[in-house]
C-alpha atoms as a PDB file:
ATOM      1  CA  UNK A   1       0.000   0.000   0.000  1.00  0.00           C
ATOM      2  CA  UNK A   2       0.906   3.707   0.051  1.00  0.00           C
ATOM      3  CA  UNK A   3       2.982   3.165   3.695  1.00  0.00           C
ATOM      4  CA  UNK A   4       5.481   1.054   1.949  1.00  0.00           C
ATOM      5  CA  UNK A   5       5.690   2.847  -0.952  1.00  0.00           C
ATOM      6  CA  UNK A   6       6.451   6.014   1.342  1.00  0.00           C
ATOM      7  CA  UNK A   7       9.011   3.647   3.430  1.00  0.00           C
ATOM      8  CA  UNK A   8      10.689   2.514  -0.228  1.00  0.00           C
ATOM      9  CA  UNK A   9      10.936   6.243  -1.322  1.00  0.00           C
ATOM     10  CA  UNK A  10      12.529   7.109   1.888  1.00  0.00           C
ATOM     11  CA  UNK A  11      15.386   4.536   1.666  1.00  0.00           C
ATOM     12  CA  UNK A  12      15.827   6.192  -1.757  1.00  0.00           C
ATOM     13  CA  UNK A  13      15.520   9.612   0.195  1.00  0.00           C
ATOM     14  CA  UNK A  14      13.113  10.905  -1.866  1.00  0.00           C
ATOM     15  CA  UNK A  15      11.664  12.765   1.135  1.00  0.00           C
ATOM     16  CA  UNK A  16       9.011  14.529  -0.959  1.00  0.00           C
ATOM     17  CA  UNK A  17       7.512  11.726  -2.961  1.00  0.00           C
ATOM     18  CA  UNK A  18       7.416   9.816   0.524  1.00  0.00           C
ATOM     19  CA  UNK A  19       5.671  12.424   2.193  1.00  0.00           C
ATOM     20  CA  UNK A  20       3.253  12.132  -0.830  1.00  0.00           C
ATOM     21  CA  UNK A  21       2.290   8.726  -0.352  1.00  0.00           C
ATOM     22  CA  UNK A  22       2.265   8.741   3.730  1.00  0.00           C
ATOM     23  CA  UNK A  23      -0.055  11.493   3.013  1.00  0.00           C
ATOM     24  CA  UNK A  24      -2.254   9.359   1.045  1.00  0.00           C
ATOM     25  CA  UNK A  25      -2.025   6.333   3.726  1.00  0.00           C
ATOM     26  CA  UNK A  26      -3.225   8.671   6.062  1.00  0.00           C
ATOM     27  CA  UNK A  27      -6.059   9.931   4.441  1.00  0.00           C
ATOM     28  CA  UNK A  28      -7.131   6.333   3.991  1.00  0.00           C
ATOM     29  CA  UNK A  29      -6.468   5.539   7.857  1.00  0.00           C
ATOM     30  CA  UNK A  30      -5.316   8.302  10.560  1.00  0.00           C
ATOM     31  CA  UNK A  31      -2.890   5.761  12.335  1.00  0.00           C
ATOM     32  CA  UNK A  32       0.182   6.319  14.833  1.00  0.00           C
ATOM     33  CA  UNK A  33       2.372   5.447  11.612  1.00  0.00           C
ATOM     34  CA  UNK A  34       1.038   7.576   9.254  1.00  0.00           C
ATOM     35  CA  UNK A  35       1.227  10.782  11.978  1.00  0.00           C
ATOM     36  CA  UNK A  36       4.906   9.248  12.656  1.00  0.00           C
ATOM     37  CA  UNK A  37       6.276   9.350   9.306  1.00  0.00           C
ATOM     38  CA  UNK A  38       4.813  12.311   8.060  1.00  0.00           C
ATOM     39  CA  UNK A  39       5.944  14.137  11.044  1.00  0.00           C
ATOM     40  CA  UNK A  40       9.739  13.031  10.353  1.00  0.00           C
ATOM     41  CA  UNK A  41       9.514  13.682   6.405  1.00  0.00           C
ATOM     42  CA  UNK A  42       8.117  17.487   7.090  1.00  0.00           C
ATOM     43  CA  UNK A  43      10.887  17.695   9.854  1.00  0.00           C
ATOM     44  CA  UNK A  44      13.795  16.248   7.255  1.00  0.00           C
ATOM     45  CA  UNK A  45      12.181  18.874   4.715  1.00  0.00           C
ATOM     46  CA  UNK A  46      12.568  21.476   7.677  1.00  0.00           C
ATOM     47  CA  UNK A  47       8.801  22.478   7.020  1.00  0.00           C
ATOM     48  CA  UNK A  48       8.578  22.629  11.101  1.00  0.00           C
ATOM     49  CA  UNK A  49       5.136  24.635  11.398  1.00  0.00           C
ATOM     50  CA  UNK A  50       3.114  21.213   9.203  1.00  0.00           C
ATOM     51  CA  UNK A  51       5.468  18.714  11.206  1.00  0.00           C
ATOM     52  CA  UNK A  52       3.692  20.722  14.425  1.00  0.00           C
ATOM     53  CA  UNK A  53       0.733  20.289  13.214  1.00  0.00           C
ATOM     54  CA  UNK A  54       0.657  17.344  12.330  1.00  0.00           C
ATOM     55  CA  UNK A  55       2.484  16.428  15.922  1.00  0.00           C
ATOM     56  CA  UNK A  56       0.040  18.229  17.563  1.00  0.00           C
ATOM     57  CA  UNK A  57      -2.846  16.081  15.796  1.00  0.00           C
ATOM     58  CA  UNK A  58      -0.877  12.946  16.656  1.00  0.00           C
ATOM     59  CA  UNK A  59      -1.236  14.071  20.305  1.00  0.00           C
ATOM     60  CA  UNK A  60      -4.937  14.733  20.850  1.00  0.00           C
ATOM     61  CA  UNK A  61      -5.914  11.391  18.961  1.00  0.00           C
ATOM     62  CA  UNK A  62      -3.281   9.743  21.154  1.00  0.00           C
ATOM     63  CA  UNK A  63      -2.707  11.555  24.185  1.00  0.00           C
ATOM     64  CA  UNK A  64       0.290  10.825  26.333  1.00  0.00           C
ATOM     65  CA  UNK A  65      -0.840   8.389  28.494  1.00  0.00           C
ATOM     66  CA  UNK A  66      -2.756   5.855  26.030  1.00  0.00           C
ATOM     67  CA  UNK A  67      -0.933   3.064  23.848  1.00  0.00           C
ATOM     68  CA  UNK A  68       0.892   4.916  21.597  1.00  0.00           C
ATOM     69  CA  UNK A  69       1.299   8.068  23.910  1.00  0.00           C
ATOM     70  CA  UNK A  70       4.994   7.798  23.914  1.00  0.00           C
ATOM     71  CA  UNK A  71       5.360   8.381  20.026  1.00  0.00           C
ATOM     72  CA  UNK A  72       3.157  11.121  20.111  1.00  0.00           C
ATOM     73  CA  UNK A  73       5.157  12.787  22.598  1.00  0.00           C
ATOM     74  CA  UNK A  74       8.061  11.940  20.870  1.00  0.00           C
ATOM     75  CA  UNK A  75       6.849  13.613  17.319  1.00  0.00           C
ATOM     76  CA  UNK A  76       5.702  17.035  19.724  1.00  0.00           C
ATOM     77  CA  UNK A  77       9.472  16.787  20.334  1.00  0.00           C
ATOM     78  CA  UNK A  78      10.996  16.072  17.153  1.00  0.00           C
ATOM     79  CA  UNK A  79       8.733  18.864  15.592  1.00  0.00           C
ATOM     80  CA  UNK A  80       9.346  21.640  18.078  1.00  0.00           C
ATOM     81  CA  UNK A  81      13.519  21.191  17.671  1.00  0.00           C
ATOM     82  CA  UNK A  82      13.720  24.174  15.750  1.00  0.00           C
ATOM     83  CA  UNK A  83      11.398  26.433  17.061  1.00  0.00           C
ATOM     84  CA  UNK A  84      11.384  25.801  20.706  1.00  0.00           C
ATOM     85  CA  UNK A  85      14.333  23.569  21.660  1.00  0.00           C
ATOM     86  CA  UNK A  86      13.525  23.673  25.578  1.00  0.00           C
ATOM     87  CA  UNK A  87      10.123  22.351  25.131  1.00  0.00           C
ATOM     88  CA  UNK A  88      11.565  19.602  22.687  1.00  0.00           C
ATOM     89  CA  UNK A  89      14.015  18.275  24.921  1.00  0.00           C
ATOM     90  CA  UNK A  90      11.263  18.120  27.979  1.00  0.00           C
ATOM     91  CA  UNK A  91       8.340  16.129  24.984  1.00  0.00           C
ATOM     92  CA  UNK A  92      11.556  13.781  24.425  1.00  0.00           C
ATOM     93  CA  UNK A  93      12.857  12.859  27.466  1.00  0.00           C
ATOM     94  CA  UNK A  94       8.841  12.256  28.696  1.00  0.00           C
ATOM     95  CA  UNK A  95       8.820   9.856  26.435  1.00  0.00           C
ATOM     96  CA  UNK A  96      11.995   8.303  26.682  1.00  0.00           C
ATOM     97  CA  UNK A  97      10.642   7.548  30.505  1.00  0.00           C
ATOM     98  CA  UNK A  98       8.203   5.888  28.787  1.00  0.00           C
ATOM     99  CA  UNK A  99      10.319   3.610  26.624  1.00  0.00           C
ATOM    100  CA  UNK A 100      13.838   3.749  27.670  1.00  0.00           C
ATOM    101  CA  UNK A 101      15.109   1.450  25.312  1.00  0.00           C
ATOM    102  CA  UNK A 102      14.011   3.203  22.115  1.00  0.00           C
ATOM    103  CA  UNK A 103      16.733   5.141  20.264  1.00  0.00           C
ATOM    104  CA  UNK A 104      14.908   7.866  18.246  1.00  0.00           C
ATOM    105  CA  UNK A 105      14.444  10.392  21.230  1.00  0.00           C
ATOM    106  CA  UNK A 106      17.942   9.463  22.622  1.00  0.00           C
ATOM    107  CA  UNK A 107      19.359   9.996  19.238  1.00  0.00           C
ATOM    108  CA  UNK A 108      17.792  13.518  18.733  1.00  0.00           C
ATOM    109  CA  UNK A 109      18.528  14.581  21.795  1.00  0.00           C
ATOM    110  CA  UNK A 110      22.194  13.843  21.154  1.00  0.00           C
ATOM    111  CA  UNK A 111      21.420  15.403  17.747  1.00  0.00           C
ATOM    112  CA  UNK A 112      20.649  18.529  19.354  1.00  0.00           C
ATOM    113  CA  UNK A 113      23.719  18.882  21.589  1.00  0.00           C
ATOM    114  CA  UNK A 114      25.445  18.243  18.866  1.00  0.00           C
ATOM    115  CA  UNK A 115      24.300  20.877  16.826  1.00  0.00           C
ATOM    116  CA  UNK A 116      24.778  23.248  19.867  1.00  0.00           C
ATOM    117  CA  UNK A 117      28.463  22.033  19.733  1.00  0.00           C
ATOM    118  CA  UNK A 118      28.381  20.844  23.031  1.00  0.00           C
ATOM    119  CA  UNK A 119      30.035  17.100  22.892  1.00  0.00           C
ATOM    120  CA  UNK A 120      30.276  16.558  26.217  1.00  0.00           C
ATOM    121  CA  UNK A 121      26.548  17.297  26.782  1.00  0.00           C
ATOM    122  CA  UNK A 122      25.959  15.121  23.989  1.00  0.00           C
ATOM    123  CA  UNK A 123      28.193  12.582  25.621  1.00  0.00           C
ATOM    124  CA  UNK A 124      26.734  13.197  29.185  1.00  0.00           C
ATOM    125  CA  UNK A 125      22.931  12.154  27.622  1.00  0.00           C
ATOM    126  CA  UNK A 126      24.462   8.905  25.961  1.00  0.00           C
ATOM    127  CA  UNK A 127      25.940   8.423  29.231  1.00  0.00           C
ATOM    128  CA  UNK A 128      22.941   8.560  31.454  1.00  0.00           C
ATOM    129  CA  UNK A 129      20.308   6.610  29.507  1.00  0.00           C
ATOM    130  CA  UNK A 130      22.529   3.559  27.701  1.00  0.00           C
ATOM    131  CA  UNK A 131      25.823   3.562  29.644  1.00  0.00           C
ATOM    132  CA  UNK A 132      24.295   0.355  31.877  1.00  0.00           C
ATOM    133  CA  UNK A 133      22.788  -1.509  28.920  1.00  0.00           C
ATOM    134  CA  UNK A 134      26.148  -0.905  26.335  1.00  0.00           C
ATOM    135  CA  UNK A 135      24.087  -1.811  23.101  1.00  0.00           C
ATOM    136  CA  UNK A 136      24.752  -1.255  19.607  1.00  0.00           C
ATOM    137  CA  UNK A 137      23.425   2.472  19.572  1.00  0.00           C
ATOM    138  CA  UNK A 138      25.673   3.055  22.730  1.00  0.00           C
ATOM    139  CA  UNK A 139      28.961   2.308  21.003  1.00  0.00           C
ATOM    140  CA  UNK A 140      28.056   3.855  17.315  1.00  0.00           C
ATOM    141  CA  UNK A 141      26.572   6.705  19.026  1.00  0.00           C
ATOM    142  CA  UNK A 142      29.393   7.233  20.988  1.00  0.00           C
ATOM    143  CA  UNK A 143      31.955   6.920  18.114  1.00  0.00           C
ATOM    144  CA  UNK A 144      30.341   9.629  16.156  1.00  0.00           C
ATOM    145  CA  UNK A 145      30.590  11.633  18.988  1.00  0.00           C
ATOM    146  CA  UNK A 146      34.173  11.302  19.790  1.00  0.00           C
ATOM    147  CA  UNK A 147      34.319  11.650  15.745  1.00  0.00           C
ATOM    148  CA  UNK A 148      33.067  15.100  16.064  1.00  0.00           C
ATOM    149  CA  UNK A 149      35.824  15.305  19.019  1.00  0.00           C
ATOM    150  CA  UNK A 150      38.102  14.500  16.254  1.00  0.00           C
ATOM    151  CA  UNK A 151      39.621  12.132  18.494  1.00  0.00           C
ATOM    152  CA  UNK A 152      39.990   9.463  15.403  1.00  0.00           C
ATOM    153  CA  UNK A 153      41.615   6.512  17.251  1.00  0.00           C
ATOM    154  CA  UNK A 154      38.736   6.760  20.290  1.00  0.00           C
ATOM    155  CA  UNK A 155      36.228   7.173  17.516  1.00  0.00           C
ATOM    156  CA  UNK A 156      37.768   3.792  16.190  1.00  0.00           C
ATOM    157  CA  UNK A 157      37.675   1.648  19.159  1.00  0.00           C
ATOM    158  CA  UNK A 158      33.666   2.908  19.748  1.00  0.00           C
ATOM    159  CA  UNK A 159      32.496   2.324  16.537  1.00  0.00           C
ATOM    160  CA  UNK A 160      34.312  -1.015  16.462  1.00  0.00           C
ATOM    161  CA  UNK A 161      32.565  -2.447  19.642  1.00  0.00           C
ATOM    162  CA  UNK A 162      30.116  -1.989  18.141  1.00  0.00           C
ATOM    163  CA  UNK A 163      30.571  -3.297  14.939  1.00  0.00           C
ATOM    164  CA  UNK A 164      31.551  -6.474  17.201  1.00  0.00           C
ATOM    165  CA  UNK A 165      27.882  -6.513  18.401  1.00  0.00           C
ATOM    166  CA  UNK A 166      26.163  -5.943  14.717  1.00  0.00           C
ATOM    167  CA  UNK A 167      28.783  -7.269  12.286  1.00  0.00           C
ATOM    168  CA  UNK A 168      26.260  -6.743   9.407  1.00  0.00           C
ATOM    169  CA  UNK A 169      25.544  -3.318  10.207  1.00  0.00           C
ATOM    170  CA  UNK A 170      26.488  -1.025   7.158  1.00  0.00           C
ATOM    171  CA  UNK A 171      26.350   2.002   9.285  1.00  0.00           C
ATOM    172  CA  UNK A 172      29.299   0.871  11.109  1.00  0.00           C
ATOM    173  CA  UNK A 173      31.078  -0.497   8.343  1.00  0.00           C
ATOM    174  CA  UNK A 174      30.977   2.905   6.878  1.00  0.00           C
ATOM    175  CA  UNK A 175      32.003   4.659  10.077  1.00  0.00           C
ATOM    176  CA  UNK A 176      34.906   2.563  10.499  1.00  0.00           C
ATOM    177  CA  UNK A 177      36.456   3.245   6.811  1.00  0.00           C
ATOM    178  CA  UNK A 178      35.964   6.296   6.834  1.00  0.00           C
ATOM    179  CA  UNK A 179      37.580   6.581  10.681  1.00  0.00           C
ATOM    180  CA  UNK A 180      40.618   4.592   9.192  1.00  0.00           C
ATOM    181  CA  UNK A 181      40.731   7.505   6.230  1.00  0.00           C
ATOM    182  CA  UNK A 182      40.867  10.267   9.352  1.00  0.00           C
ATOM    183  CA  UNK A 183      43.196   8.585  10.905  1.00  0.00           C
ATOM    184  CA  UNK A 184      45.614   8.050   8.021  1.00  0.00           C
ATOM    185  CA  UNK A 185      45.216  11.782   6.650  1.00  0.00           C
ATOM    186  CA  UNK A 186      44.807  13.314  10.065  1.00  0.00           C
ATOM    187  CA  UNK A 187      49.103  13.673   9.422  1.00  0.00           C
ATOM    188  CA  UNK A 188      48.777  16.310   6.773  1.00  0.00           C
ATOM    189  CA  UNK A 189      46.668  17.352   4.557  1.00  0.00           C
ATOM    190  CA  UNK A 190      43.598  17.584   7.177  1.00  0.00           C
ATOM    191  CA  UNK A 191      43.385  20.978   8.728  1.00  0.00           C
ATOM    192  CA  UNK A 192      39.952  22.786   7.314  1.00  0.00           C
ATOM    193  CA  UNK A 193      37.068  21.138   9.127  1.00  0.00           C
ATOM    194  CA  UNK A 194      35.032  20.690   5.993  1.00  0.00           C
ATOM    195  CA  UNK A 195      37.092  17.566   5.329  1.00  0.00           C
ATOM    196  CA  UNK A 196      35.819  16.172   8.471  1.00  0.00           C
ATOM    197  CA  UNK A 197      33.036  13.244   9.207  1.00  0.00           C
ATOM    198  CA  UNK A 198      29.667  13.300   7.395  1.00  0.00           C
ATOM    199  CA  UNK A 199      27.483  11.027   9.453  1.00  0.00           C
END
């Protein structure tokens, strides 16, 4: 149907023609997927006052403490990044309490400390909700951050624990070469920061 031609044209990232058919899945059935994905295509397309909206919709048909109350709360806070941070991080971490193992609110709340520049924040967050459980996302998340800390060889041994733990994961496969690349450049030719990781 039109939710996995939306999912198809996403792995093509062809955001647009995604959002197009999500739309149309939607209008045949409101569900929490629909609201999900077309909150996260009008938040890649950074059209943040429809991925409110639509959020916001997401959140009165599912209110925060029914079934699918945590991924409402979780699209408020994905939406409202841009405009209102503060609020975002408070919608995210609600619903991280939640579902603590889920990775999407994790990961943009790293995302956003990120974006702020502040690593060690970023690191702190990673810290407090995954350092105990040491998954997968723990270890690549981690690597990207020390990445960003252009601390190459760190980056390395992250992202390799956790290749360890998902040897199939293309992600990390990609991480890792082009970590090895930093590392082997990082000599000479690497001083503008343009040249540096693309996650």
């Amino acid at each position: 149907g039109f939710m996995r031609h939306g999912e198809l044209r996403m792995q093509r990232n062809d955001t647009k023609k995604a959002l197009t058919a999500f739309t149309k899945a939607h209008q045949v059935h409101e569900g929490i997927d629909s609201y999900t994905e077309i909150v996260k295509c009008y938040c890649l397309l950074e059209e943040w006052p429809m991925a409110e909206a639509f959020a916001a919709k997401a959140l009165l048909v599912f209110p925060a403490d029914s079934e699918h109350g945590a991924l409402s709360l979780t699209l408020m806070g994905l939406a409202l990044r841009n405009r209102e941070p503060q609020k975002a991080v408070e919608f995210l971490k609600k619903a991280l309490k939640k579902m603590p193992e889920h990775n999407e609110e994790l990961n943009a709340l790293i995302d956003m400390r990120i974006k702020d520049e502040d690593l060690d924040g970023a690191e702190a967050v990673l810290r407090e909700y995954r350092e105990q459980t040491q998954d997968f996302f723990f270890w690549i998340k981690l690597g990207e951050i020390y990445g960003y800390k252009r601390e190459f060889p760190k980056a390395l041994e992250y992202v390799s624990t956790a290749s360890r733990l998902d040897p199939g994961n293309e992600r990390a496969r990609d991480m890792l070469e082009q970590l090895e690349t930093m590392i082997r450049e990082n000599d000479s030719d690497f001083e503008t920061e343009e040249d540096g990781l693309s996650f």
